[in-house]
C-alpha atoms as a PDB file:
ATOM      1  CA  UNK A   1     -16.457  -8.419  -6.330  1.00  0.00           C
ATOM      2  CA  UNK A   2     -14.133  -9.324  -9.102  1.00  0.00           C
ATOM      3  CA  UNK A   3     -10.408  -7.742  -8.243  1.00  0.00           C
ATOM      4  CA  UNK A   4      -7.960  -7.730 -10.593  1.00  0.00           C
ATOM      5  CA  UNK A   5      -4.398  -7.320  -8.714  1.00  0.00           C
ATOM      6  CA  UNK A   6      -0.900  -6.835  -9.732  1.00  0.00           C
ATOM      7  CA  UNK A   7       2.011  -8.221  -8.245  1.00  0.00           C
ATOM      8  CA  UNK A   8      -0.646 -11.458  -6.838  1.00  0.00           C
ATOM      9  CA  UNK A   9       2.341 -13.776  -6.086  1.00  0.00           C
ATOM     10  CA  UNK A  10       5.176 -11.269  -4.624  1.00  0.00           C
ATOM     11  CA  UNK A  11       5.097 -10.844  -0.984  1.00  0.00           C
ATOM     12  CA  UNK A  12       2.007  -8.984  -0.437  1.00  0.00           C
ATOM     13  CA  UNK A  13      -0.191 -11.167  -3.104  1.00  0.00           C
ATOM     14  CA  UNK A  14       0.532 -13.948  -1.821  1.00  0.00           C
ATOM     15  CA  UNK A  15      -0.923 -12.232   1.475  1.00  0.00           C
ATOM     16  CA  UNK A  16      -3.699 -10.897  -0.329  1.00  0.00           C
ATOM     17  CA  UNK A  17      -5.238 -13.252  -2.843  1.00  0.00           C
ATOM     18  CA  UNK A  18      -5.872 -15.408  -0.068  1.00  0.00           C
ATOM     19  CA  UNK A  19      -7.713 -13.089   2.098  1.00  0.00           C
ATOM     20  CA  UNK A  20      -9.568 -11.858  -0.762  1.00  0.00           C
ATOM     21  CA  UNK A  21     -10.767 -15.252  -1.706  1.00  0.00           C
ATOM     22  CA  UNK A  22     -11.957 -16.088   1.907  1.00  0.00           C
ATOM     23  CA  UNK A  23     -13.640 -12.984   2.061  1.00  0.00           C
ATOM     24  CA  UNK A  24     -15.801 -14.339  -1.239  1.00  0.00           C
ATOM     25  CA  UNK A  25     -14.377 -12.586  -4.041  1.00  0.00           C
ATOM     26  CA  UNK A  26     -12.931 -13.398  -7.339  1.00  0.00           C
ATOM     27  CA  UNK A  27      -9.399 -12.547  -7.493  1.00  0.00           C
ATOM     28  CA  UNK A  28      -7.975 -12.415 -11.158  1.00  0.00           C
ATOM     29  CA  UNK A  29      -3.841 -12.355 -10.787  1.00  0.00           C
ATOM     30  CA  UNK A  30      -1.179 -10.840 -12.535  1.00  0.00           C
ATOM     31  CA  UNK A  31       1.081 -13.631 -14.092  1.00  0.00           C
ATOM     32  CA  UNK A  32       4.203 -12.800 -15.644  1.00  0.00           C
ATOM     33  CA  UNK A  33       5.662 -16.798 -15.073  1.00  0.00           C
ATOM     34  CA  UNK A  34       4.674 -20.287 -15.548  1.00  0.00           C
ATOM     35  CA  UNK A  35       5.328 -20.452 -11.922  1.00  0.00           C
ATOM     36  CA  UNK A  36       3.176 -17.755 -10.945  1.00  0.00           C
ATOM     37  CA  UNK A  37       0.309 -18.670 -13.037  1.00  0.00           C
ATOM     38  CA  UNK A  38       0.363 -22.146 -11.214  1.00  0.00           C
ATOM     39  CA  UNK A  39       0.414 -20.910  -7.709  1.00  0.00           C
ATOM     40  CA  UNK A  40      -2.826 -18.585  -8.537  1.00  0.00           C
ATOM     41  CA  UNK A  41      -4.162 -21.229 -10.007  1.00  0.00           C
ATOM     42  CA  UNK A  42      -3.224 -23.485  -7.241  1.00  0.00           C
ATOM     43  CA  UNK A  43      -5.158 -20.917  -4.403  1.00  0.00           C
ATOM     44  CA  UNK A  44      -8.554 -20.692  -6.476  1.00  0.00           C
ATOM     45  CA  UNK A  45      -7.325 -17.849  -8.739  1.00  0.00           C
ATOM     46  CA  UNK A  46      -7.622 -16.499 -12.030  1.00  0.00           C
ATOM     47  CA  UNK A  47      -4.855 -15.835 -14.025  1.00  0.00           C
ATOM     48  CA  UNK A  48      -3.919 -13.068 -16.808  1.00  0.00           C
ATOM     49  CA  UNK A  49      -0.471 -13.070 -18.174  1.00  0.00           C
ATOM     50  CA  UNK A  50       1.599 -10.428 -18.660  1.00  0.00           C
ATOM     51  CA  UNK A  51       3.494  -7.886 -17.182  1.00  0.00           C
ATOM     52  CA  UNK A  52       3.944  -4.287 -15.845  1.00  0.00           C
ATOM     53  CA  UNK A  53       4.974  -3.076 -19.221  1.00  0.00           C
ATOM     54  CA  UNK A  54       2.349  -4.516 -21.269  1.00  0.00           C
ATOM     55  CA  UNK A  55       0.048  -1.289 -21.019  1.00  0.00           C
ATOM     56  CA  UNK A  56      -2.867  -2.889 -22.998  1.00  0.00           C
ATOM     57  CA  UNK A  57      -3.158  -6.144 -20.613  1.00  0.00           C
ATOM     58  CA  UNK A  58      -3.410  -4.067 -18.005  1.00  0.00           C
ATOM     59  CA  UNK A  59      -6.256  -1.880 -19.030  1.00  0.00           C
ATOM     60  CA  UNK A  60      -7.924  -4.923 -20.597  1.00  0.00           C
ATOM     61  CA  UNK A  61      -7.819  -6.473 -17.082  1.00  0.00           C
ATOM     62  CA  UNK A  62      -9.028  -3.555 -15.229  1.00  0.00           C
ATOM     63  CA  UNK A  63     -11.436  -2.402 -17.020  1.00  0.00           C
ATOM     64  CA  UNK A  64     -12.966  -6.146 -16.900  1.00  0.00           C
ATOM     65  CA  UNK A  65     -13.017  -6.137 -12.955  1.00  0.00           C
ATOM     66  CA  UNK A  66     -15.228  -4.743 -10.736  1.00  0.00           C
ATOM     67  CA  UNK A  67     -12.079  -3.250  -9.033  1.00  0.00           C
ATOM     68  CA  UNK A  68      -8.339  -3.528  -8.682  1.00  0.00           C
ATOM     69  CA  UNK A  69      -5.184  -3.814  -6.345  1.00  0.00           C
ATOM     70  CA  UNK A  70      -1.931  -2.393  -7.897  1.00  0.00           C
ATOM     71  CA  UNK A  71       1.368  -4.398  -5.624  1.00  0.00           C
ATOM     72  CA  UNK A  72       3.118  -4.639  -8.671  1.00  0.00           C
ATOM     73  CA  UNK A  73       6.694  -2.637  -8.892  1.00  0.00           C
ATOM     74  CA  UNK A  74       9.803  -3.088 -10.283  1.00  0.00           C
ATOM     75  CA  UNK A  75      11.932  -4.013  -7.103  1.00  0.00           C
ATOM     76  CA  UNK A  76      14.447  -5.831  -9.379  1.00  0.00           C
ATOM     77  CA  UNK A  77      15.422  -2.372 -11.100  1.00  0.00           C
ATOM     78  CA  UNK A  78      15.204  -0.324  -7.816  1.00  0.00           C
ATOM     79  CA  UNK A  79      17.731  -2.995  -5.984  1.00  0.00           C
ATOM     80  CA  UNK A  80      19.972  -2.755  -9.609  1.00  0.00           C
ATOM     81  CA  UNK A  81      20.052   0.864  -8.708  1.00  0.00           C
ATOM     82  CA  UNK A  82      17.340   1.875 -11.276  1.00  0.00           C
ATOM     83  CA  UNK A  83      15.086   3.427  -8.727  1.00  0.00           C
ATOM     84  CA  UNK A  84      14.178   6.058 -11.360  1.00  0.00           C
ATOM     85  CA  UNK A  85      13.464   3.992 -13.926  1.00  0.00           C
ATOM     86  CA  UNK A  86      11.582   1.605 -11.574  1.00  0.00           C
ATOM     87  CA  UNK A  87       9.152   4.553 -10.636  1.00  0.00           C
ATOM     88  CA  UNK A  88       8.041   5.487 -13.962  1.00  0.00           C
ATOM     89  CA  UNK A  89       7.074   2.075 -15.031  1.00  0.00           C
ATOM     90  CA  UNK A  90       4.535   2.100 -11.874  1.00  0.00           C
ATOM     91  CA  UNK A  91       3.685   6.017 -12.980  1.00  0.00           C
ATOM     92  CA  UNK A  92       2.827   4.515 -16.450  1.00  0.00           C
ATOM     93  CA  UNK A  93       0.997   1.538 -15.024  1.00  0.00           C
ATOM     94  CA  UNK A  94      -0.576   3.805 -12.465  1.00  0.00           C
ATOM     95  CA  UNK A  95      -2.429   6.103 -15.518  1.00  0.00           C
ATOM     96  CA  UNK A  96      -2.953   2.209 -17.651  1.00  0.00           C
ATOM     97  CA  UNK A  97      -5.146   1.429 -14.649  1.00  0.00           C
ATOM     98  CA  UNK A  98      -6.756   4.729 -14.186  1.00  0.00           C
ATOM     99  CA  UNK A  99      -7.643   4.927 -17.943  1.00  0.00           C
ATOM    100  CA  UNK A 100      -9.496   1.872 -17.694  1.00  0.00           C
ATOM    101  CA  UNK A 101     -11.558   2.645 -15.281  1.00  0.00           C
ATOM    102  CA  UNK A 102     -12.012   6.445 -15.593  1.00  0.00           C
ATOM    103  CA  UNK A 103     -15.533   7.142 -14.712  1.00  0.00           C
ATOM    104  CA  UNK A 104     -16.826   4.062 -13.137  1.00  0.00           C
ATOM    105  CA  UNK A 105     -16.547   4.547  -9.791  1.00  0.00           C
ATOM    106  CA  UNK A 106     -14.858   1.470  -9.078  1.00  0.00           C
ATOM    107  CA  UNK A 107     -12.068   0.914  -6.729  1.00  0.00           C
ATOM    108  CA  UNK A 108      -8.216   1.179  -7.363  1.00  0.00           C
ATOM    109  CA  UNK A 109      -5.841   1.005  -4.691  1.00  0.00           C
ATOM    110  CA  UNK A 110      -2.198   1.644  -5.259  1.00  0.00           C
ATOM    111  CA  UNK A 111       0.945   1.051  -3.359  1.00  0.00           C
ATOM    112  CA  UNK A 112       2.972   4.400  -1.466  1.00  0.00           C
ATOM    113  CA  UNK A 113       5.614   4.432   0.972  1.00  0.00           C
ATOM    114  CA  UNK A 114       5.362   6.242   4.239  1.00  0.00           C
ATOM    115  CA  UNK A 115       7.916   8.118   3.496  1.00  0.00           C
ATOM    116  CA  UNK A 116       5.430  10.609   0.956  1.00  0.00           C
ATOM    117  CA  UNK A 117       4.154  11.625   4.311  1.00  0.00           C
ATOM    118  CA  UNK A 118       7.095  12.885   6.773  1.00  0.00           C
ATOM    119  CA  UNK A 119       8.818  15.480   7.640  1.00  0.00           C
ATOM    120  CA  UNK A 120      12.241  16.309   9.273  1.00  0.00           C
ATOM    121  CA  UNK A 121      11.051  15.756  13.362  1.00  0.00           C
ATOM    122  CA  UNK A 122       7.738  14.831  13.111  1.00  0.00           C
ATOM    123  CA  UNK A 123       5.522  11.700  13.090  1.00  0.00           C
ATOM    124  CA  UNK A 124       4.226  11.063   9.164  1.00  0.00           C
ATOM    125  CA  UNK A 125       0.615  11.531   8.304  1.00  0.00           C
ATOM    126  CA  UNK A 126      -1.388  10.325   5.754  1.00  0.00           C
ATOM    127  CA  UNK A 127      -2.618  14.276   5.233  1.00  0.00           C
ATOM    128  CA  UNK A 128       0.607  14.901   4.463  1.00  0.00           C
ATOM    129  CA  UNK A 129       2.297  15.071   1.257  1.00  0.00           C
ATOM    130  CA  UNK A 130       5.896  15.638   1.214  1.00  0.00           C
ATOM    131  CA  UNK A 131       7.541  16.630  -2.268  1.00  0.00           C
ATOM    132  CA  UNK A 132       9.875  14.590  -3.490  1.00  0.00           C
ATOM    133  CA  UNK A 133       9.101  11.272  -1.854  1.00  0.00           C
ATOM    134  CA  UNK A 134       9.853   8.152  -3.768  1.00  0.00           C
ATOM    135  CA  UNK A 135       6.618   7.036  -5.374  1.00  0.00           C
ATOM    136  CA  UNK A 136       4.411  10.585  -4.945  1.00  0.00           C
ATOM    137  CA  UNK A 137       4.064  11.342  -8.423  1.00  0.00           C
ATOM    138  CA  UNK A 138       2.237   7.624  -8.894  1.00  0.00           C
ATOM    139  CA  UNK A 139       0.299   8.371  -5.710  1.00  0.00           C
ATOM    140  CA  UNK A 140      -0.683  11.733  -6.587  1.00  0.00           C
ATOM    141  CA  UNK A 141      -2.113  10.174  -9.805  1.00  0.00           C
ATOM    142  CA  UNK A 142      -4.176   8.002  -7.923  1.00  0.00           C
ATOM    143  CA  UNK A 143      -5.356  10.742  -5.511  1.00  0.00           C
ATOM    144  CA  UNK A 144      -6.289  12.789  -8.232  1.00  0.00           C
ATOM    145  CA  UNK A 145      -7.934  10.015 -10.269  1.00  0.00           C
ATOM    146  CA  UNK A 146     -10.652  10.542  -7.454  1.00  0.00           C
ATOM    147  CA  UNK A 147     -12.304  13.507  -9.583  1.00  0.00           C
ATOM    148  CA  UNK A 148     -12.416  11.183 -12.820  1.00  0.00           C
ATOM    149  CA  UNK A 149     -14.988   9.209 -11.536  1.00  0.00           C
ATOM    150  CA  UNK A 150     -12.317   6.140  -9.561  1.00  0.00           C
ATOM    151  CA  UNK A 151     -12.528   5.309  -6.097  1.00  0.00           C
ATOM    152  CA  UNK A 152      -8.883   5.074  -5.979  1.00  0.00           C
ATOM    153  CA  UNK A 153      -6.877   4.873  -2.309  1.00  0.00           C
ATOM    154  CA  UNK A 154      -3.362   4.735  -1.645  1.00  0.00           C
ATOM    155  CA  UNK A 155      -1.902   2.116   0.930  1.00  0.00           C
ATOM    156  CA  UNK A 156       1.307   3.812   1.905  1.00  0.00           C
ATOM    157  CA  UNK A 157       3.880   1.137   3.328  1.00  0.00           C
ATOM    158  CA  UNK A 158       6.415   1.108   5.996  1.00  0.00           C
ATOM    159  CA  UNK A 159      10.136   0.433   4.906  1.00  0.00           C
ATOM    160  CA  UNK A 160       9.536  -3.079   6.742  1.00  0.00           C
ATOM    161  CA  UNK A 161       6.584  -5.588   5.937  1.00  0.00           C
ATOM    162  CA  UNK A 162       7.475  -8.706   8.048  1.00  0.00           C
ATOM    163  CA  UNK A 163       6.172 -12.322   8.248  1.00  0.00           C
ATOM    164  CA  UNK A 164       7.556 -15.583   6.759  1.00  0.00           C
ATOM    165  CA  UNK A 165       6.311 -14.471   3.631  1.00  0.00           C
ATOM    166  CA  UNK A 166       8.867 -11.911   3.546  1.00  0.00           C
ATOM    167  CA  UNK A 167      11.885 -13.224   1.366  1.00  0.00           C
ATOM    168  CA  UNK A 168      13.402  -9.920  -0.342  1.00  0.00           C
ATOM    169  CA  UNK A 169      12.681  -7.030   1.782  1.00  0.00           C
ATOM    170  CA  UNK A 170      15.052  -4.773   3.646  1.00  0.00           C
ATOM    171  CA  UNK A 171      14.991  -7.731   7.011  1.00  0.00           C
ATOM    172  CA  UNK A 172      16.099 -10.283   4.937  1.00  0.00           C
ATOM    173  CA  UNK A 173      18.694  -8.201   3.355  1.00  0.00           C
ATOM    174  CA  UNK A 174      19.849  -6.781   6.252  1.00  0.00           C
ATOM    175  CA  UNK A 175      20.454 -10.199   8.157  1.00  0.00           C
ATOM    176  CA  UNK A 176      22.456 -11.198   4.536  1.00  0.00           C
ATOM    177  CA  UNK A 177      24.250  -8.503   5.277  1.00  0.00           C
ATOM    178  CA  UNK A 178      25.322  -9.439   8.653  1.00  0.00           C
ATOM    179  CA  UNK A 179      26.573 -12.592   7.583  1.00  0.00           C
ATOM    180  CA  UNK A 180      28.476 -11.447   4.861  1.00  0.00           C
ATOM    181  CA  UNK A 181      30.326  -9.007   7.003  1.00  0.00           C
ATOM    182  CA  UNK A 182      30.525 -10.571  10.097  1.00  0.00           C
ATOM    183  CA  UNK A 183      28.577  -7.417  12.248  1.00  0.00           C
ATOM    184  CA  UNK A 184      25.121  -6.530  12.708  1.00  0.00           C
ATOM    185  CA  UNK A 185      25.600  -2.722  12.409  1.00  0.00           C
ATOM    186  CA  UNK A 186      23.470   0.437  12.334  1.00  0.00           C
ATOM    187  CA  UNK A 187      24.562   3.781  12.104  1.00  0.00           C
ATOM    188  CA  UNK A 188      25.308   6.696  14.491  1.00  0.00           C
ATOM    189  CA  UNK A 189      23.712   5.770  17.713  1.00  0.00           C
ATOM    190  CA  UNK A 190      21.112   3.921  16.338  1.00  0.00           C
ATOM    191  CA  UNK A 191      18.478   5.627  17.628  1.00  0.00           C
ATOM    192  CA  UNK A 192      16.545   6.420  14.462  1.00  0.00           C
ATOM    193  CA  UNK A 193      13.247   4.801  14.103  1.00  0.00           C
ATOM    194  CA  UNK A 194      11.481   2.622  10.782  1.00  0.00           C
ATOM    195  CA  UNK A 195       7.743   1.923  11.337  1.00  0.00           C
ATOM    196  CA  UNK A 196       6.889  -1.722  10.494  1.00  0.00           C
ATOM    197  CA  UNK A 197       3.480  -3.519  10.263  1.00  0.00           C
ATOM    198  CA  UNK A 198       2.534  -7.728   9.560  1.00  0.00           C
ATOM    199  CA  UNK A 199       2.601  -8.868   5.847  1.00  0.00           C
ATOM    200  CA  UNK A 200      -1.395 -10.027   7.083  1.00  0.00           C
ATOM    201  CA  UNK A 201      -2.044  -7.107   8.891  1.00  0.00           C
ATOM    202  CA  UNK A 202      -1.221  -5.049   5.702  1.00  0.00           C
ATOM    203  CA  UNK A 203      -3.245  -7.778   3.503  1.00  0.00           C
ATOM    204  CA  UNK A 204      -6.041  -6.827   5.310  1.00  0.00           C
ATOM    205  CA  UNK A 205      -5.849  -2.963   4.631  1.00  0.00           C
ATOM    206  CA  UNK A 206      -5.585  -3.473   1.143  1.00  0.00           C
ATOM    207  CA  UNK A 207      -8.901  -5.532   1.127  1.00  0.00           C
ATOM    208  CA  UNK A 208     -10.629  -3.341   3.479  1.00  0.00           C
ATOM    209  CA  UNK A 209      -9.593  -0.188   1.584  1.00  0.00           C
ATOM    210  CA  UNK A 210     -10.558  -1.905  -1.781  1.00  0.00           C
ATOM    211  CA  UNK A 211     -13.862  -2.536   0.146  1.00  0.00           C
ATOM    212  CA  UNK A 212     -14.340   0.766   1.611  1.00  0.00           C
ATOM    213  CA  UNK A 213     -12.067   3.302   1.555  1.00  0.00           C
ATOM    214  CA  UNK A 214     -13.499   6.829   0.148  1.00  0.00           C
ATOM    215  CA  UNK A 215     -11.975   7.916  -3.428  1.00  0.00           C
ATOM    216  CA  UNK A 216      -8.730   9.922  -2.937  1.00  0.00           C
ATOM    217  CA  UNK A 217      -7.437   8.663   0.227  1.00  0.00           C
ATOM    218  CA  UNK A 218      -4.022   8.474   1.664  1.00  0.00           C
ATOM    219  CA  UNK A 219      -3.606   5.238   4.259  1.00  0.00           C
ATOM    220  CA  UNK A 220      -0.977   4.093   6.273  1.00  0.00           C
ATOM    221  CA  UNK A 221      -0.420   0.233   7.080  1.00  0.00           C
ATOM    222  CA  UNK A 222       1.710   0.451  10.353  1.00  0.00           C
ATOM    223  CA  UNK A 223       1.646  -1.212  13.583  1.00  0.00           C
ATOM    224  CA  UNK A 224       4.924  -0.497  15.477  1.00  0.00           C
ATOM    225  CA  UNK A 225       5.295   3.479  14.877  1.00  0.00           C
ATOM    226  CA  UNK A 226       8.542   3.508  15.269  1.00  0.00           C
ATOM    227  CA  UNK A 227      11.394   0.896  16.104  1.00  0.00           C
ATOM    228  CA  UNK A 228      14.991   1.738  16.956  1.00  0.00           C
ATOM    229  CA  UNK A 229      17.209   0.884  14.063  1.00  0.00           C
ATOM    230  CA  UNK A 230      19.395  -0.170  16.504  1.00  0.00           C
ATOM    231  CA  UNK A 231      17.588  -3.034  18.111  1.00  0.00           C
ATOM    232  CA  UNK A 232      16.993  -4.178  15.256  1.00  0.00           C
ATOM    233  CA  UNK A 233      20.465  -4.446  14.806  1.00  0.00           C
ATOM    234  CA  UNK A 234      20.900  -6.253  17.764  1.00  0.00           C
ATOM    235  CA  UNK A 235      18.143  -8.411  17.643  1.00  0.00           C
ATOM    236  CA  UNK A 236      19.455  -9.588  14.410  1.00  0.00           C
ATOM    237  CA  UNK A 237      23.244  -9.782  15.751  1.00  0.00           C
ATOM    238  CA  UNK A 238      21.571 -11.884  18.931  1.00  0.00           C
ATOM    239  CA  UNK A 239      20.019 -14.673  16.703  1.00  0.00           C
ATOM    240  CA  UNK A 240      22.832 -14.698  14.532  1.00  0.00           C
ATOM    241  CA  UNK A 241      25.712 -14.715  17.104  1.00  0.00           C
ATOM    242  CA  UNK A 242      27.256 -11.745  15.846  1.00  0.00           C
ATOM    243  CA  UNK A 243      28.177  -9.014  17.269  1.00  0.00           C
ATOM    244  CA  UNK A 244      26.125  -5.568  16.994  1.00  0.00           C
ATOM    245  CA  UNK A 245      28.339  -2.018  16.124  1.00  0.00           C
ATOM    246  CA  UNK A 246      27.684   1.250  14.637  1.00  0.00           C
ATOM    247  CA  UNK A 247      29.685   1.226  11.206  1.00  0.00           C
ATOM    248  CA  UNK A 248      31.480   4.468  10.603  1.00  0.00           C
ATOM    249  CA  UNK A 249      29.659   6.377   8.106  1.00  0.00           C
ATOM    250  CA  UNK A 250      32.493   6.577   5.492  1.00  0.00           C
ATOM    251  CA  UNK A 251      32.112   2.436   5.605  1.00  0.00           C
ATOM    252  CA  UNK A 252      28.566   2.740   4.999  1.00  0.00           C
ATOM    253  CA  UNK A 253      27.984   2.361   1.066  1.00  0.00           C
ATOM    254  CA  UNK A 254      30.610  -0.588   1.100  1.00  0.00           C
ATOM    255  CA  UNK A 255      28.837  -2.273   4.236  1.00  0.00           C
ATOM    256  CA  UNK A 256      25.011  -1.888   3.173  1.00  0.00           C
ATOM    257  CA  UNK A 257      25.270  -1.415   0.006  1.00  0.00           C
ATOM    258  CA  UNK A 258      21.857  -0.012  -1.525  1.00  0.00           C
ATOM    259  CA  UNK A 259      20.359   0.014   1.598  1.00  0.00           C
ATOM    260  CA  UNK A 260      23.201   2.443   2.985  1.00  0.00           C
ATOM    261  CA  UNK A 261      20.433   5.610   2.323  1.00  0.00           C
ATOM    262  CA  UNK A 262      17.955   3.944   4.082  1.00  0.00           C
ATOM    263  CA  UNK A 263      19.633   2.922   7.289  1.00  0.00           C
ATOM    264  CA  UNK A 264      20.051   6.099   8.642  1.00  0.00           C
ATOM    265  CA  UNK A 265      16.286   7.891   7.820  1.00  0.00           C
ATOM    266  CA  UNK A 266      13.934   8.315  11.252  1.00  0.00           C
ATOM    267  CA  UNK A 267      10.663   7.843   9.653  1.00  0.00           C
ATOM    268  CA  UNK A 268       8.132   7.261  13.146  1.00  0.00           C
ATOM    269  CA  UNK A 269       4.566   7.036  11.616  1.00  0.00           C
ATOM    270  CA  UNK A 270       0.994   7.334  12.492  1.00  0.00           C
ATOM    271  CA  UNK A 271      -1.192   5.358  11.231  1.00  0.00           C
ATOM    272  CA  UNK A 272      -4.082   6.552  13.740  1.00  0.00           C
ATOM    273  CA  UNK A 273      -6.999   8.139  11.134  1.00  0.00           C
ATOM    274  CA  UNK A 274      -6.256   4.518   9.098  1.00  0.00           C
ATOM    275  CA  UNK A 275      -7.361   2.775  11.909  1.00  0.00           C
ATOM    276  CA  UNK A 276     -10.334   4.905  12.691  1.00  0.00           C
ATOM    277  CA  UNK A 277     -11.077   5.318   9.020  1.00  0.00           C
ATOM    278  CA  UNK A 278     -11.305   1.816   8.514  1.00  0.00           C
ATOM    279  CA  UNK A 279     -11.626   0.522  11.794  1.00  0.00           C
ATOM    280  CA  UNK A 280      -8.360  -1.589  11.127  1.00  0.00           C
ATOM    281  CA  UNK A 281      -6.354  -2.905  14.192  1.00  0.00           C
ATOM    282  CA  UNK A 282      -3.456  -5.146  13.142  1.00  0.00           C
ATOM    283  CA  UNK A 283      -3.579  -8.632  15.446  1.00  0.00           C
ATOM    284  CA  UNK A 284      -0.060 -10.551  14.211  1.00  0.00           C
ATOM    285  CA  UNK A 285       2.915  -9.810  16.193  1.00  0.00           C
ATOM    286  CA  UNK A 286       5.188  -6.848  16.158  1.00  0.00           C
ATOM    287  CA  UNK A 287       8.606  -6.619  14.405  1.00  0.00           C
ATOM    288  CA  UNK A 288      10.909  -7.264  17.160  1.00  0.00           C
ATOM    289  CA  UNK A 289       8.341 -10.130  18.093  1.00  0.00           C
ATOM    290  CA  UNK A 290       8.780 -11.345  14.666  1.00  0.00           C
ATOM    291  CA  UNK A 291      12.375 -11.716  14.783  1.00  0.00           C
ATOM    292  CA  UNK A 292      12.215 -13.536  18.219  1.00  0.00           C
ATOM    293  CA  UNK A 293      10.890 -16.309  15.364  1.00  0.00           C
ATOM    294  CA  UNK A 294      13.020 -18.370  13.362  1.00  0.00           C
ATOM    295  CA  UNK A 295      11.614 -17.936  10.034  1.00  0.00           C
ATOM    296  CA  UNK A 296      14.045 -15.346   8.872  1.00  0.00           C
ATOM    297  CA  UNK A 297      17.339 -16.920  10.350  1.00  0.00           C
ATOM    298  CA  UNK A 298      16.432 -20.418   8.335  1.00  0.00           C
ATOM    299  CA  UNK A 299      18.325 -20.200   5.093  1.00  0.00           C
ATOM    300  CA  UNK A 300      16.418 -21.168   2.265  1.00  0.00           C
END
């Protein structure tokens, strides 16, 4: 198959064109650098240039593949504080991609948070939908694509995707964090939990949904359910020889800074009709496994 993705040298890509490759496709990549044209290049990739706002490359791209993997987003924006804005560029990409393909049948999987699928005390779903949720309206449009003649899927992601591929998420910012104050903290009592899953364990649920995944599914990539904010905390106060405290909640926004809405949310997650769906079973270590490494404690 020839897969066009988005977003082929950011942390998931890089995870993904790989895999794809081995698995004997043709992986086309999303280039909007020098640099990242040379690393696809450098795998066994093709390259097309352009970005998330140029509307026409996209389509032209899609509709040239025999299927496609949307990772793109605008993390930049969302970290500047334009989460808004960030969200309907992917919305606008989201309906580029669909128009291209629109009654073809071929596959399109796009990017969703588990989040779109919780609710206040209880484990997330992928049935579930919850209104509201960063990133629904793009995954609704994919969902409903499904009855314009796309396979699409939706590969909803935990707030942490770990591995030494990981160089911007919310680990490496929290352990930046930690050094810049001087405390690993959480809040409250730490007890609420963030589902996490293997940068290659998720790599591998994008390919096999591409592969196989029926049109209009929802699909969670998550390994550990649910970890304790708080030993996270302390795992990352351990191997930085810091100490680990709950920060009082009026300190919050100065002390995490845009992650100080996140830190608090318990978001424990299922991912058990993914695995039987797809008969995916994530093999790389956990999270607090992961952090036992010293990948994310080497500065760089």
């Amino acid at each position: 198959m020839h897969v066009f993705v988005t977003g082929a040298t950011g942390h998931l890509g890089s995870a993904l064109v790989p895999d794809l490759l081995a698995a004997g496709h043709r992986v086309t990549g999303l280039a909007r650098s020098d640099a990242s044209a040379a690393a696809l290049t450098t795998l066994g990739a093709d390259v097309r240039r352009g970005d998330l706002d140029d509307l026409d490359a996209l389509r032209a791209a899609a509709a040239a593949a025999d299927g496609v993997v949307h990772l793109a987003f605008k993390h930049e924006a969302m970290l500047g504080g334009d989460y808004a804005g960030a969200m309907a560029d992917d919305l606008k990409a989201v309906r580029a991609l669909v128009e291209a393909l629109a009654g073809t049948g071929k596959p399109l999987v796009g990017t969703g948070g588990t989040g779109g699928g919780s609710a206040p005390g209880q484990v997330s779903l992928e049935s579930r939908v919850t209104p509201g949720a960063p990133r629904t309206e793009a995954e609704q449009a994919l969902v409903d694509a499904a009855a314009d003649g796309v396979r699409t899927s939706v590969v909803r992601l935990p707030p942490v995707v770990h591995s030494p591929l990981d160089r911007h998420g919310f680990v490496p910012l929290l352990i930046r964090t930690a050094r810049t104050t001087g405390t690993s903290g959480y809040l409250g009592d730490g007890t609420n939990r963030w589902p996490a899953v293997h940068t290659l364990d998720a790599a591998r649920l994008y390919r096999l949904a591409l592969e196989h995944a029926p049109a209009g599914t929802r699909l969670h990539a998550v390994d550990d359910e649910g970890v304790p904010f708080r030993e996270i905390a302390e795992r990352i106060g351990i191997r930085l020889g810091l100490p680990t405290a709950p920060v009082p909640e009026a300190d919050a926004p100065a002390h995490f800074g845009f992650l100080a809405r996140l830190v608090p949310l318990d978001l424990p997650t299922s991912a058990e009709a993914t695995r039987t769906l797809l008969d995916w079973h994530p093999t790389h270590p956990g999270l607090l496994d992961d952090l036992d490494q010293d990948h994310y404690f080497t500065e760089h």
